[in-house]
Every structure is written in structure tokens, then in C-alpha cells.
Protein backbone atom coordinates (compact mmCIF):
# COMPACT_ATOMS: atom_id res chain seq x y z
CA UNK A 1 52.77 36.85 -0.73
CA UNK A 2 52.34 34.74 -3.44
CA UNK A 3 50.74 35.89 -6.99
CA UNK A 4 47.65 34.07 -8.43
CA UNK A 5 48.65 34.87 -11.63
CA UNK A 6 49.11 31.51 -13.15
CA UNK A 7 46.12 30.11 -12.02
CA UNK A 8 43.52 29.66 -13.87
CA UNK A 9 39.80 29.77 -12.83
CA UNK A 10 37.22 26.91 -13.61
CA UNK A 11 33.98 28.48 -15.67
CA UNK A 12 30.56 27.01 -14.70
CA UNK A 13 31.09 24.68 -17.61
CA UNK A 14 34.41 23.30 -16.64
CA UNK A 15 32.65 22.11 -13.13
CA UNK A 16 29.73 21.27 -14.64
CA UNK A 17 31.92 18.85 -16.88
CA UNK A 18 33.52 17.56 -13.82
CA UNK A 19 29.86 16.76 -12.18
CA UNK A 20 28.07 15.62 -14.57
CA UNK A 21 28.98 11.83 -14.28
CA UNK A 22 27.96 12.08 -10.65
CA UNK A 23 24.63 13.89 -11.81
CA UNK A 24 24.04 11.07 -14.37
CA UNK A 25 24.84 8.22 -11.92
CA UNK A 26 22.40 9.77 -9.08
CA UNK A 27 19.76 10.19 -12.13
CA UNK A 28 19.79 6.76 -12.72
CA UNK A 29 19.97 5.53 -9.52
CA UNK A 30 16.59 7.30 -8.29
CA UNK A 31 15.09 6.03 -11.49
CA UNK A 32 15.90 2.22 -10.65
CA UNK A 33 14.49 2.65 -6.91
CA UNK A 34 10.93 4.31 -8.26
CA UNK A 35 10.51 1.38 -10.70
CA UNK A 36 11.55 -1.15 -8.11
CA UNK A 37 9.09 0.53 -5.35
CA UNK A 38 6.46 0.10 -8.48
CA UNK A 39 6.96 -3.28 -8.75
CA UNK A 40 6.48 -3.86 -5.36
CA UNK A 41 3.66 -2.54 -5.53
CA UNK A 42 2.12 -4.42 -8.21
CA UNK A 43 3.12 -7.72 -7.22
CA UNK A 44 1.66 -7.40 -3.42
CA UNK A 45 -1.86 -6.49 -5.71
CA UNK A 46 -1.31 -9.31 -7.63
CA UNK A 47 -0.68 -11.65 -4.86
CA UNK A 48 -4.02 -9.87 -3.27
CA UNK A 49 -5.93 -10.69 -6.07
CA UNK A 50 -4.60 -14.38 -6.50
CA UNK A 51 -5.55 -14.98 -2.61
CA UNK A 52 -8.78 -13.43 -3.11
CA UNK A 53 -10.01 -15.50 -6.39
CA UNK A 54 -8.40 -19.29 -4.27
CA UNK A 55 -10.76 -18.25 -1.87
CA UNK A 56 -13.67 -17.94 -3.95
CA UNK A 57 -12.53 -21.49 -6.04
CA UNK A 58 -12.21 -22.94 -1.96
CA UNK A 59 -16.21 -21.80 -0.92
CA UNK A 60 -17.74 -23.01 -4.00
CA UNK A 61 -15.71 -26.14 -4.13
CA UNK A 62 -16.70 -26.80 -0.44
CA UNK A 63 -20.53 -25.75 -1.25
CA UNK A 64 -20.38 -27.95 -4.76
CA UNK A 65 -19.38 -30.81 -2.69
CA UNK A 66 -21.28 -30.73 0.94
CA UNK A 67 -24.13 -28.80 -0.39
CA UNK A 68 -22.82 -25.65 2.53
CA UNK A 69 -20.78 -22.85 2.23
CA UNK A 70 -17.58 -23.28 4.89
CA UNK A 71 -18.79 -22.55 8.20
CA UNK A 72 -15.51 -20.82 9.16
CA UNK A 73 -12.00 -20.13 7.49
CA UNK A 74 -10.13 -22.15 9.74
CA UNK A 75 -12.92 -25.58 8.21
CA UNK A 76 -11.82 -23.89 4.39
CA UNK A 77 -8.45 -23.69 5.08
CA UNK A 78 -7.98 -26.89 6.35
CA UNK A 79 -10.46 -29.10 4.16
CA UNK A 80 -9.53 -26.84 0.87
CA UNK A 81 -6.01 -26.29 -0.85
CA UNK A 82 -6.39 -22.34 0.11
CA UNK A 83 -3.16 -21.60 1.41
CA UNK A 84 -1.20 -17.82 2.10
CA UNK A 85 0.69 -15.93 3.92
CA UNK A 86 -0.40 -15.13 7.51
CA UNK A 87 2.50 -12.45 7.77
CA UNK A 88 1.35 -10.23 4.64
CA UNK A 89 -2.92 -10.80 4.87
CA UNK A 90 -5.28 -10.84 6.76
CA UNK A 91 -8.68 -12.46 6.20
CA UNK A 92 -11.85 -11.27 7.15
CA UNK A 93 -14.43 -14.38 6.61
CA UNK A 94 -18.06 -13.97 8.17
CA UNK A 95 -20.95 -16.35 7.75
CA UNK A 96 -24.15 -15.27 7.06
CA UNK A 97 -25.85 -18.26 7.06
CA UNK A 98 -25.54 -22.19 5.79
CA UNK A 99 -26.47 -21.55 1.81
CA UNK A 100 -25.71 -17.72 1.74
CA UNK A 101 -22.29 -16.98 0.13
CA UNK A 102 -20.07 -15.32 3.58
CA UNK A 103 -18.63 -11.99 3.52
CA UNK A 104 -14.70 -12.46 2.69
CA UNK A 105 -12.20 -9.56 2.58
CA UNK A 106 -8.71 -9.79 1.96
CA UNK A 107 -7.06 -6.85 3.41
CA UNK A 108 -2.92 -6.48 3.13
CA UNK A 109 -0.71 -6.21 6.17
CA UNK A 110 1.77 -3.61 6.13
């Protein structure tokens, strides 16, 4: 049999020592990812908010200059410089009537 009595056992603070590196690296790591999801986040609400006020400048452009709001959003988009992504919004645009403003929502694909 063979004696232990030369080795020495690690205290909690020897291993704690030892891990600590790999505590600090996984610490910063999940700190990076929340403020990258965060950004995300905010730019896809900025970009919602962009597409949402070039709409507005497109229908009063187009009711400024033919004296009627755009009939339909295909007529805007292709008679007005409103341009976006098809892949990350959709557009919701429903006439009312000749002069009353449509109904436009801008609602993010996921």
C-alpha cells in the first residue's frame, strides 16, 4: 500500500485560485453577449422607426404633389424613394379614402 503522507491537500482557496481565471473569463464573456443581444435590439427599433417616419415623408410628398394620398404601397413604393427590407418588415398600408391620411403599420418580422 502506498502512504499519503507526503501529499498535500488543496484548501478551498488553493482551487479557488486555480478557477478563478476561468470564472473571470466566463464573467466577461456573458457580459459581452447581453450587451450585444441589447444592441440588437436597439438597432432593429431604430431601423423600425427610420422605415416608419420615410413612409410618412413618401404619403405627404405624394399628396403635396398630386393633391391624393397613395392609393396603395406598391404606387408609394414605386413613385417615392421609400425603400426597406422585405425580409425584416412588414407593412400594413390601408386606404381610407382619396384625401384621408391611410392607416400604415410597420410591424417587424422575426
Amino acid at each position: 500500500m502506498r502512504s499519503h503522507r507526503f501529499v498535500k491537500k488543496k484548501t478551498p482557496l488553493q482551487l479557488l485560485r486555480k478557477a478563478a481565471p476561468a470564472l473571470a473569463t466566463c464573467l466577461i464573456l456573458a457580459v459581452f453577449y447581453a450587451a450585444v443581444v441589447s444592441l440588437s435590439g436597439n438597432a432593429s427599433q431604430e431601423q423600425k422607426k427610420n422605415l416608419e417616419a420615410t413612409l410618412r415623408r413618401g404619403i405627404m410628398q405624394c399628396y403635396a404633389l398630386e393633391g391624393a394620398y397613395p392609393e396603395s404601397l406598391d404606387y408609394l413604393l414605386a413613385n417615392y424613394p421609400v425603400y426597406y427590407d422585405k425580409n425584416s418588415f412588414f407593412i400594413d398600408y390601408q386606404t381610407i379614402g382619396q384625401n384621408i391620411y391611410p392607416s400604415v403599420s410597420v410591424i417587424e418580422k422575426k
